[in-house]
Protein backbone atom coordinates (compact mmCIF):
# COMPACT_ATOMS: atom_id res chain seq x y z
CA UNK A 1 -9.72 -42.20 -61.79
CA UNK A 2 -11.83 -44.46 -59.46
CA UNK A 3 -9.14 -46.72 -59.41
CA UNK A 4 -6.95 -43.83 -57.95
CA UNK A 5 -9.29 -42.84 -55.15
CA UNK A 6 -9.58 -46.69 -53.90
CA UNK A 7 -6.49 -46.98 -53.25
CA UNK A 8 -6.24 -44.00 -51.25
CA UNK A 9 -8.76 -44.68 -48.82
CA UNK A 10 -7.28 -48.46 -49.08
CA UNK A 11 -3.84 -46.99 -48.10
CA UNK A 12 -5.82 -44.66 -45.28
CA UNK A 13 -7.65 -47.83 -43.85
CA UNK A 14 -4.59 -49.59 -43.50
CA UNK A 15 -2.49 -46.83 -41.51
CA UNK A 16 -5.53 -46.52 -39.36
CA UNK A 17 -5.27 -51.02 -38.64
CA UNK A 18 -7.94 -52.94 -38.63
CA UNK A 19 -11.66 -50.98 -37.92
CA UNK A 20 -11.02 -48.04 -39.48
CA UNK A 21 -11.34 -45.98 -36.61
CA UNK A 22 -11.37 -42.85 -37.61
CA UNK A 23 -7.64 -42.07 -36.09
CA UNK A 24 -8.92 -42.67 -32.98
CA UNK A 25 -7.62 -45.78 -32.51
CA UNK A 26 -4.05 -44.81 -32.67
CA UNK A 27 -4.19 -42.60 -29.40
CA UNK A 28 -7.00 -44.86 -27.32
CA UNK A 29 -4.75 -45.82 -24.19
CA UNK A 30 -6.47 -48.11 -22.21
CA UNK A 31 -6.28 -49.20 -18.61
CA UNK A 32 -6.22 -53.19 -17.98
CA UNK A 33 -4.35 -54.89 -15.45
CA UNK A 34 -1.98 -57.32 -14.89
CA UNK A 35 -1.28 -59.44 -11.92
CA UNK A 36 -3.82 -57.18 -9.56
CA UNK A 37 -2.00 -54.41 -10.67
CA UNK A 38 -2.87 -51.19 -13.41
CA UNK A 39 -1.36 -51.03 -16.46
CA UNK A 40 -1.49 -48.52 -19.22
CA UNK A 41 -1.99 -50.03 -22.77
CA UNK A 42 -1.09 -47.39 -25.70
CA UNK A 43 -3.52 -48.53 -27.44
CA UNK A 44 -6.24 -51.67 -27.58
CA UNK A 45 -4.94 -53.64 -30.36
CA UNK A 46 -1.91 -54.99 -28.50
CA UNK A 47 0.07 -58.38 -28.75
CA UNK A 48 0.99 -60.31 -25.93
CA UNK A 49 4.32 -59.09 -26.14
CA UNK A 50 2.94 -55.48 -25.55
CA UNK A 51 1.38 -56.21 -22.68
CA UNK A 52 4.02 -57.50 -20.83
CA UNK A 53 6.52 -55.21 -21.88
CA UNK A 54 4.43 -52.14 -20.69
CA UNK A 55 3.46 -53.95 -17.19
CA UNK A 56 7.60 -54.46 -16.96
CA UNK A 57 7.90 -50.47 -17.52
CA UNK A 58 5.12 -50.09 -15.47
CA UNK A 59 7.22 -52.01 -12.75
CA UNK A 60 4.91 -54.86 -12.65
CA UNK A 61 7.18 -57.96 -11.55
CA UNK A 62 6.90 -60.36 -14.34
CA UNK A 63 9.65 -61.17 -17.07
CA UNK A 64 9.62 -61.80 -20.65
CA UNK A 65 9.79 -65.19 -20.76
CA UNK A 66 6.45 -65.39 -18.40
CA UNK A 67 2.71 -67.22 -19.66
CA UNK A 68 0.39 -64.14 -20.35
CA UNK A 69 -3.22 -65.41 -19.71
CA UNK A 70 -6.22 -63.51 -20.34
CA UNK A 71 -8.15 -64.08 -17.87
CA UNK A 72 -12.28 -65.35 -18.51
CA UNK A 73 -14.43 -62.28 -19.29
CA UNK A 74 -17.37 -61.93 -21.54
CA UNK A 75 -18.76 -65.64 -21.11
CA UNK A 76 -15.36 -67.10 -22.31
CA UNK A 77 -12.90 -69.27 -20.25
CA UNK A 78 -9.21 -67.88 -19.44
CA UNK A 79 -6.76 -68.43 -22.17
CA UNK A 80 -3.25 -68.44 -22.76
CA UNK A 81 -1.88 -65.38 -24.64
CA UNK A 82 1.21 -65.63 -27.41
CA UNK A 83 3.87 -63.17 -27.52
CA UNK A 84 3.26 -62.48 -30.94
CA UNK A 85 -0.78 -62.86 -30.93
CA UNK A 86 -2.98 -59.33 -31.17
CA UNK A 87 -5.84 -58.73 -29.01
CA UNK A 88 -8.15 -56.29 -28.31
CA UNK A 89 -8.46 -55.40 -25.31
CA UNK A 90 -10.78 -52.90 -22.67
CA UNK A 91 -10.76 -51.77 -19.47
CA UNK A 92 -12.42 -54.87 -18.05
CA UNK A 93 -9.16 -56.80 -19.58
CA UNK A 94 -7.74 -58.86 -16.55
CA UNK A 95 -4.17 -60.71 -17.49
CA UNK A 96 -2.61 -63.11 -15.01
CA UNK A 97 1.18 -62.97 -15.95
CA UNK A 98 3.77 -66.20 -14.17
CA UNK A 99 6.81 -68.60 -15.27
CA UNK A 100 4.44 -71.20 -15.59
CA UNK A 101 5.91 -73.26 -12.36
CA UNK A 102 3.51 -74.31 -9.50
CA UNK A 103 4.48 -72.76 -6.74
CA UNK A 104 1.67 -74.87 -4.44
């Protein structure tokens, strides 16, 4: 019978990701932004792929194909972002989004 009940609230952990959270976290948009501009997040467990895709629907000008880099916050230096890595983010999250080319 124990057994049972474990792996409910196993199965109830895992639709809720990693944290727990209570539900909460499904529905926690959060504001960051993305080349000086605002961008919605649905929630803050995103990937890099995420992110750019709502700052494109968002009509930020990026692509893609573009280098996502978190910019440095908390004490640690800026870093490049994958497409497929997940983040947290909050709403002091600052992303610098380019093709990589220097433009100077």
């Amino acid at each position: 019978m124990k057994q049972k009940g474990k792996s409910m609230n196993q199965t109830q952990t895992e639709a809720r990701g990693p944290g727990g959270g209570g539900g909460k976290g499904k529905d926690k948009k959060v504001t960051v932004e993305v080349n000086g501009k605002a961008v919605v997040l649905a929630d803050e467990n995103v990937t890099g792929l995420q992110v750019k895709q709502a700052a494109i629907a968002q009509k930020v000008d990026i692509e893609l194909d573009f280098i996502l880099v978190l910019e440095a916050e908390h004490g640690n230096d800026p870093r490049q972002i994958a497409d497929g890595e997940r983040i947290k983010v909050d709403k002091h999250s600052r992303f610098t989004c380019n093709d990589g080319e220097d433009d100077s």
